[in-house]
N, C-alpha and C. Protein backbone atom coordinates (compact mmCIF):
# COMPACT_ATOMS: atom_id res chain seq x y z
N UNK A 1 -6.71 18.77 48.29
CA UNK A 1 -5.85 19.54 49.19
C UNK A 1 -5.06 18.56 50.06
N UNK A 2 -3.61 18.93 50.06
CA UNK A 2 -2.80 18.00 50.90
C UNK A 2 -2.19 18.82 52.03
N UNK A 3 -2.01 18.54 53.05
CA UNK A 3 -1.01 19.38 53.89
C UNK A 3 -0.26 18.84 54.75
N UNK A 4 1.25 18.75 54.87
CA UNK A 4 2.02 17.45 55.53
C UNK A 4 3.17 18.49 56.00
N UNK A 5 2.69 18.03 57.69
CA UNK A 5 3.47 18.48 58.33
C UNK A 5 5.14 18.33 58.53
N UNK A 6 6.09 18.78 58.66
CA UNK A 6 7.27 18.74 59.72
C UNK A 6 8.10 19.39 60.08
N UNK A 7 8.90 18.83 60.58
CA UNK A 7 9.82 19.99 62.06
C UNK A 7 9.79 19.89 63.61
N UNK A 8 8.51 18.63 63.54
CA UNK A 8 8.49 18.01 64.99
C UNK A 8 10.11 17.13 65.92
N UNK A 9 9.56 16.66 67.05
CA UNK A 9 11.18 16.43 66.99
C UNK A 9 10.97 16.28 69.06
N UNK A 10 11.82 16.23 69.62
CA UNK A 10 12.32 16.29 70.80
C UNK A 10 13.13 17.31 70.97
N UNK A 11 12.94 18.02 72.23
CA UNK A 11 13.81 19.54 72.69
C UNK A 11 13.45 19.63 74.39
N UNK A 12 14.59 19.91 74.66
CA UNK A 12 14.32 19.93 75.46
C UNK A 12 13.66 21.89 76.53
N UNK A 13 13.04 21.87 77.75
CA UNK A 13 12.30 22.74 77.66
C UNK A 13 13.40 24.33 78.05
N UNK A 14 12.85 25.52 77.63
CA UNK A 14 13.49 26.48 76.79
C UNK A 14 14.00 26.50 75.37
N UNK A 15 14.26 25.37 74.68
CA UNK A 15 14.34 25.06 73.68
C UNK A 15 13.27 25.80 72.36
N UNK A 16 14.07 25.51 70.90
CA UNK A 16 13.35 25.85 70.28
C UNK A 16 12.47 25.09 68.71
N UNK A 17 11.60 24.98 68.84
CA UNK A 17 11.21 24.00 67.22
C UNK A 17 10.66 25.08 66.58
N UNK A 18 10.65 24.98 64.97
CA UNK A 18 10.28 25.27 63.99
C UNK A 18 9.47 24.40 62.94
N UNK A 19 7.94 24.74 63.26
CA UNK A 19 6.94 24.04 62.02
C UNK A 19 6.72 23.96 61.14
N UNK A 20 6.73 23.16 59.76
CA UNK A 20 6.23 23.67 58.68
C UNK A 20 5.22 23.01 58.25
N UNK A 21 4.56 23.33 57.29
CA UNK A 21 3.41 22.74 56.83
C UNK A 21 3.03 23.24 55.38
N UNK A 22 3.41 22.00 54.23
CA UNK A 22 3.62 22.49 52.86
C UNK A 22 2.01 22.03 52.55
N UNK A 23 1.76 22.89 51.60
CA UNK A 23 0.10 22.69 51.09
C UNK A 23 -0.32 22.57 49.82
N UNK A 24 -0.38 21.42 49.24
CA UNK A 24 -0.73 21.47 47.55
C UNK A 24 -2.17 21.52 47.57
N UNK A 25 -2.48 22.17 46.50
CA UNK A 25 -4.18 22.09 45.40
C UNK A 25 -4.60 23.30 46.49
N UNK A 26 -4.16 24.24 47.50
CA UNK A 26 -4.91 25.29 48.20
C UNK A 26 -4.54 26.38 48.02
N UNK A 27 -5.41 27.65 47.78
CA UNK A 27 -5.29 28.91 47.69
C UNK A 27 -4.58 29.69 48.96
N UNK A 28 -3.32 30.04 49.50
CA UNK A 28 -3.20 30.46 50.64
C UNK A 28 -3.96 32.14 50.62
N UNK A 29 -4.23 32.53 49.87
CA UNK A 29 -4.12 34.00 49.46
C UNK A 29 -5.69 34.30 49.87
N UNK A 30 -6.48 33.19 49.61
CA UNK A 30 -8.06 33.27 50.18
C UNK A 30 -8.62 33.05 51.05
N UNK A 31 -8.36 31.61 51.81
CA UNK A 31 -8.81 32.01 53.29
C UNK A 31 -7.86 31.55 54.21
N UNK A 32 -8.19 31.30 55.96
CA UNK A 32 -6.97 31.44 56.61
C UNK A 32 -6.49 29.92 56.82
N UNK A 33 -5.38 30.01 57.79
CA UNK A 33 -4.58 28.77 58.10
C UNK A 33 -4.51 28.83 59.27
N UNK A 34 -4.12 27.49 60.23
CA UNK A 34 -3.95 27.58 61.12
C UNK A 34 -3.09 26.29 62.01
N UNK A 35 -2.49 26.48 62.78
CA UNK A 35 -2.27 25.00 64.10
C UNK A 35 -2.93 24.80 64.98
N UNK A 36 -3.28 23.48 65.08
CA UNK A 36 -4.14 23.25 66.31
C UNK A 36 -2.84 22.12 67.03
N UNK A 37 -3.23 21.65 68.36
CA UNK A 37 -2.55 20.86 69.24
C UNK A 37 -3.48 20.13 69.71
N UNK A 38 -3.01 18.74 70.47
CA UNK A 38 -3.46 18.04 71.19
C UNK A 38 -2.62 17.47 72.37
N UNK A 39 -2.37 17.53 73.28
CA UNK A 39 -1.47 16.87 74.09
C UNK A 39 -2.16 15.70 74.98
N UNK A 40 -1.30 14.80 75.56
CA UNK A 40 -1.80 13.21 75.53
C UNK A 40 -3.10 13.67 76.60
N UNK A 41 -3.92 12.71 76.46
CA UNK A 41 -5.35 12.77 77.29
C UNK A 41 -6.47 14.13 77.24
N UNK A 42 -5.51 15.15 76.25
CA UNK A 42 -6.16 16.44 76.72
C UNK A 42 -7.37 16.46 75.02
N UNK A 43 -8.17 17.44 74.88
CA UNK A 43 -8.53 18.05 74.17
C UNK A 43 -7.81 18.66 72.99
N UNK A 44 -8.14 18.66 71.76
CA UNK A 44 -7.54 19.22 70.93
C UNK A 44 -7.67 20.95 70.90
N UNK A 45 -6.83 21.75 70.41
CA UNK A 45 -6.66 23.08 70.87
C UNK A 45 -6.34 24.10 69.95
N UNK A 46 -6.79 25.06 69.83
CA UNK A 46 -6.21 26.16 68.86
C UNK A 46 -5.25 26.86 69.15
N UNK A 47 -3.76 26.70 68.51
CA UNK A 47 -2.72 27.30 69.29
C UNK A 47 -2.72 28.54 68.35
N UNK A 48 -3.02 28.55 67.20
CA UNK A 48 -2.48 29.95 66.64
C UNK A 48 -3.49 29.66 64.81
N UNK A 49 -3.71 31.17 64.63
CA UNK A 49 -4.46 31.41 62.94
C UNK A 49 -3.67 32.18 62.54
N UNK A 50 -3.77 32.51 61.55
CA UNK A 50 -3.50 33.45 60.53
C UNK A 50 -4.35 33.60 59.05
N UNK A 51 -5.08 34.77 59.15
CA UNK A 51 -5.88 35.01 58.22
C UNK A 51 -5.53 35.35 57.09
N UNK A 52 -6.39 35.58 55.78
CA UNK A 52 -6.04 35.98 54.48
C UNK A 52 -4.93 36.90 54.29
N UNK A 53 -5.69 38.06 55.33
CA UNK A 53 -5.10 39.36 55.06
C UNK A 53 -3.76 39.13 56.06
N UNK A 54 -3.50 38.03 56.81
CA UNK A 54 -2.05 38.44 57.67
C UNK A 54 -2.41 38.73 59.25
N UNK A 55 -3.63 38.76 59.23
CA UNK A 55 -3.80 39.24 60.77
C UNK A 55 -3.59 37.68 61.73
N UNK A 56 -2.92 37.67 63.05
CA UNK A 56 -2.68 36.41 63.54
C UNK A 56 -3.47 36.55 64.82
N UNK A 57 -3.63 35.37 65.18
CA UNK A 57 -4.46 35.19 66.91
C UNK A 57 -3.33 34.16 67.03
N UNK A 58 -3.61 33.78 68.46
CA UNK A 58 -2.90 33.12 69.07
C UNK A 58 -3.36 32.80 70.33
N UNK A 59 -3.27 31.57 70.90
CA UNK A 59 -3.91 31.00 72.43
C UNK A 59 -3.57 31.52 72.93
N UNK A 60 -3.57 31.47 74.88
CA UNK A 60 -3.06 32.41 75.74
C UNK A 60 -1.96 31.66 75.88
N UNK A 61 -2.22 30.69 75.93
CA UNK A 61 -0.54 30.14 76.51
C UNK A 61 0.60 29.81 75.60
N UNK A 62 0.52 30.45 74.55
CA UNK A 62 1.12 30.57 73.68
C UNK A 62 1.70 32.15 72.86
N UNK A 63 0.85 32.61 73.90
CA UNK A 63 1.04 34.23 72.98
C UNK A 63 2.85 34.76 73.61
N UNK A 64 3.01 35.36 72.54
CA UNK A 64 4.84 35.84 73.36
C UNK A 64 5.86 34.66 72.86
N UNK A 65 5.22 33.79 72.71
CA UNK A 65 6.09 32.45 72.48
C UNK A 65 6.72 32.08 71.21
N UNK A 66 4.99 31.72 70.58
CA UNK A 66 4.98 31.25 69.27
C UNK A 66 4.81 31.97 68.01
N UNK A 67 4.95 32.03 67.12
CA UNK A 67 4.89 33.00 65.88
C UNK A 67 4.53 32.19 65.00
N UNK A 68 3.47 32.21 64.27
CA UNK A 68 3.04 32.02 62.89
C UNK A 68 3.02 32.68 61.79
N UNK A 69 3.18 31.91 60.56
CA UNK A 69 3.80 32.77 59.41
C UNK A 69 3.66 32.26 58.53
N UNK A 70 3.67 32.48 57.42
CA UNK A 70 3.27 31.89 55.57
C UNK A 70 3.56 32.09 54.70
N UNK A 71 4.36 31.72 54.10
CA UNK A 71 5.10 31.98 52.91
C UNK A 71 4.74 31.22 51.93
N UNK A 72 4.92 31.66 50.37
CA UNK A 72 4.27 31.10 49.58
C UNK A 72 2.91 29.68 49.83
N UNK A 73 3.72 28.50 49.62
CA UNK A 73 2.80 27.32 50.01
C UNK A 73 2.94 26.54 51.11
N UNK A 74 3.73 27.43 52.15
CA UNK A 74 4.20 26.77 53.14
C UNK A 74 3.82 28.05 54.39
N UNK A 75 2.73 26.93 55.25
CA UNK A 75 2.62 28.01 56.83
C UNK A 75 3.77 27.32 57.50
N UNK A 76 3.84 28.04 58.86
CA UNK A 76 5.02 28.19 59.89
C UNK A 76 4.47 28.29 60.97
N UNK A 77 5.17 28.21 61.97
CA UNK A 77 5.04 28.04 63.57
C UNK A 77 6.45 28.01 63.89
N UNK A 78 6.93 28.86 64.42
CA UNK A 78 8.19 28.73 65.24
C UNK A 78 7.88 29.19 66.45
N UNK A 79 8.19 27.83 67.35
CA UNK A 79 7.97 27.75 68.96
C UNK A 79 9.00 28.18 69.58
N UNK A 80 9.44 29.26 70.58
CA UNK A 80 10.24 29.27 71.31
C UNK A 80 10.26 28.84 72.72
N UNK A 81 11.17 29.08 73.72
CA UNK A 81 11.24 29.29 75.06
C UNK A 81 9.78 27.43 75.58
N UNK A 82 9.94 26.40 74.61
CA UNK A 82 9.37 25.39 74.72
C UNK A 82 9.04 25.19 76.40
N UNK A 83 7.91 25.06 76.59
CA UNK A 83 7.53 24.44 78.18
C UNK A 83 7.10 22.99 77.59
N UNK A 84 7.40 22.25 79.07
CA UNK A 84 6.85 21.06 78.75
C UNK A 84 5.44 20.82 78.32
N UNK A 85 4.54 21.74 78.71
CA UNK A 85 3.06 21.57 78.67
C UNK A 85 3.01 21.45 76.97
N UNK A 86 3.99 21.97 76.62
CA UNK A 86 3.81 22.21 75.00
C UNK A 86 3.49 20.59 73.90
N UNK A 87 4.02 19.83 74.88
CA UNK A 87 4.27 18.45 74.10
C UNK A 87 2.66 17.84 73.94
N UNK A 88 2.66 17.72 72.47
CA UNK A 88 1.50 17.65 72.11
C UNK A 88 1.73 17.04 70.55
N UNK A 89 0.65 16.86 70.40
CA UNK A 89 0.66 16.64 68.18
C UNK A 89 0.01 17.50 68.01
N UNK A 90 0.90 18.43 66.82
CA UNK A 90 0.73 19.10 66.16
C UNK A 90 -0.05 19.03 65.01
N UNK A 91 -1.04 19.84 64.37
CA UNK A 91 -2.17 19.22 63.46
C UNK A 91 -2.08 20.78 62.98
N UNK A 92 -1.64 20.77 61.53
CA UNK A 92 -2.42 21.89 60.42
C UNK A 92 -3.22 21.88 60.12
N UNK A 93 -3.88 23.05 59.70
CA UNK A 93 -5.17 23.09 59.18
C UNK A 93 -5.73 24.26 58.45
N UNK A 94 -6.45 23.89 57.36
CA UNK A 94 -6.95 25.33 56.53
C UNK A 94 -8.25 25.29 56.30
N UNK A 95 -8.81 26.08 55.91
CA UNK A 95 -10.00 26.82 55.88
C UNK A 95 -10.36 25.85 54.26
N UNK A 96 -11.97 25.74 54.86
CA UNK A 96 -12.58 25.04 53.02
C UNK A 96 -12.59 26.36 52.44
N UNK A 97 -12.42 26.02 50.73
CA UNK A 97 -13.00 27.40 49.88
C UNK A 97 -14.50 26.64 49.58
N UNK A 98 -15.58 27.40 49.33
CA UNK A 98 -16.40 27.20 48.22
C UNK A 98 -16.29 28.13 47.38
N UNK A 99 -16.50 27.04 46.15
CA UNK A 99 -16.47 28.61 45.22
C UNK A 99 -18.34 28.69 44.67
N UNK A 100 -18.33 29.40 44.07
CA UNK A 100 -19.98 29.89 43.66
C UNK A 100 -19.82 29.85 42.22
N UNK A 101 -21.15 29.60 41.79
CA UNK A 101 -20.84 29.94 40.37
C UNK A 101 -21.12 31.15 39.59
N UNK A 102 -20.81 32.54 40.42
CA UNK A 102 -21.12 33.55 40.40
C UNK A 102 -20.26 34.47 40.18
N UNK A 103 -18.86 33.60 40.74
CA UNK A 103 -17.30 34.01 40.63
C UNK A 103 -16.87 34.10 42.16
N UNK A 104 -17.44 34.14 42.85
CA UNK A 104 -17.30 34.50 44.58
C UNK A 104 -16.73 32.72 45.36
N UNK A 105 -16.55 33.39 46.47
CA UNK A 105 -15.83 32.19 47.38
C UNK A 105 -16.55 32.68 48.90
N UNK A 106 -16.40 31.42 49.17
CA UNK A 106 -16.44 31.65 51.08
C UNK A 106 -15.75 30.50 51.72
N UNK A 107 -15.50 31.08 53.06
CA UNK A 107 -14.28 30.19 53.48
C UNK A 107 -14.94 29.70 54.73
N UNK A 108 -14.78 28.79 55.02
CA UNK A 108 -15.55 27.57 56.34
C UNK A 108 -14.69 28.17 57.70
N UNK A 109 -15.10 27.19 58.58
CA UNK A 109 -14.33 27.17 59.82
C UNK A 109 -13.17 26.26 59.56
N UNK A 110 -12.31 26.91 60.48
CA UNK A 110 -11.34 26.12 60.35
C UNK A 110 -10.80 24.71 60.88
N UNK A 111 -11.26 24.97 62.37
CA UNK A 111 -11.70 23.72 62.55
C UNK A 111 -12.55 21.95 61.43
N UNK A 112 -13.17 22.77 60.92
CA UNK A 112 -14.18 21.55 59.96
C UNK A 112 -13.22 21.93 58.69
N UNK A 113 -12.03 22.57 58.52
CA UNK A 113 -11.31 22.48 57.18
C UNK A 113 -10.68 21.04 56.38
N UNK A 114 -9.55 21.60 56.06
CA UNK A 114 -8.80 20.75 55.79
C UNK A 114 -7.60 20.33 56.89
N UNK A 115 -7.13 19.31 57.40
CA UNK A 115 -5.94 18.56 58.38
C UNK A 115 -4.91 17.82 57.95
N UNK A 116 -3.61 18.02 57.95
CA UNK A 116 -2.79 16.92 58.13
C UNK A 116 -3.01 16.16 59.13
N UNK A 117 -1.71 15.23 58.77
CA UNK A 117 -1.64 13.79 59.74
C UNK A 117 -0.79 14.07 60.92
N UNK A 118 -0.52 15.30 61.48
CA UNK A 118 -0.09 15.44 62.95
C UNK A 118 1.45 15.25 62.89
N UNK A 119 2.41 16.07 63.84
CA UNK A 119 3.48 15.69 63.93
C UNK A 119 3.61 16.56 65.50
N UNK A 120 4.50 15.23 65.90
CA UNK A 120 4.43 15.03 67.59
C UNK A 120 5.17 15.82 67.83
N UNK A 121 5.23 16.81 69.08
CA UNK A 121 6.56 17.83 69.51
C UNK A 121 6.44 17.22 71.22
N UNK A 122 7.49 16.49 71.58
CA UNK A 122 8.17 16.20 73.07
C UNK A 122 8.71 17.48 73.65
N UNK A 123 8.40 18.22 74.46
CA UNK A 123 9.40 18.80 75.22
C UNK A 123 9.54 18.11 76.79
N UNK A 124 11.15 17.76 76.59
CA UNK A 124 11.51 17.51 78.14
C UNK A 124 12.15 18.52 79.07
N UNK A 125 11.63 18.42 80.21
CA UNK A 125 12.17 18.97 81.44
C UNK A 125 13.67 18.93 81.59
C-alpha cells in the first residue's frame, strides 16, 4: 500500500487548499480513510474520517470548514476559510485490511494503518 500526498502549499489565512491523496495496492470500498495533522511542537491529530459506507467525522475545529471526500483511488480534503492554527503536516491514512481465510476482512484502527510521508500546509496571517 502506497499513499502520497499533495496540494500542500502556502495561503494565506481565509484562504483556500485542496488535498489529495492517491492510493495504490488499497481497497477504498472496504475500510475507512482518513487525515490526520500535526502542527509544529503540538501532538498529532485527527482532523477528519471517512468510512466505507461514506459516513464522515470531523474534529471540532475543523467542522464547517473542511470537507472530506473520495473518489475512485484518490481521498480529498478541501480546507476552506484557512486559520493560521491550521498550519500543520498533513499525514493520510487508511485503515489495515485483514483478510481471513474464510473469505471475510476486518479493518484496524486507523491510526495504526497505513501513512504517507506528510505534506506541510503554512497558513499566514
Amino acid at each position: 500500500v502506497q499513499l502520497v500526498e499533495s496540494g500542500g502549499g502556502s495561503v494565506q489565512a481565509g484562504g483556500s487548499l485542496k488535498l489529495s491523496c492517491a492510493a495504490s495496492g488499497y481497497s477504498f470500498s472496504r475500510c475507512g480513510m482518513g487525515w490526520y495533522r500535526q502542527p509544529p511542537g503540538q501532538e498529532r491529530e485527527l482532523v477528519s474520517r471517512i468510512s466505507r459506507d461514506g459516513t464522515t467525522t470531523y474534529g471540532d475545529s475543523v467542522k464547517g470548514r473542511f470537507t472530506i471526500s473520495q473518489e475512485q483511488n484518490t481521498l480529498y480534503l478541501q480546507m476552506n476559510s484557512l486559520k493560521t492554527e491550521d498550519t500543520a503536516v498533513y499525514y493520510c491514512a487508511a485503515e489495515a485490511i485483514t483478510y481471513y481465510r474464510t473469505g471475510g476482512y476486518a479493518c484496524g484502527a486507523l491510526a495504526t494503518g497505513y501513512w504517507g510521508q506528510g505534506i506541510q500546509v503554512t497558513v499566514s496571517s
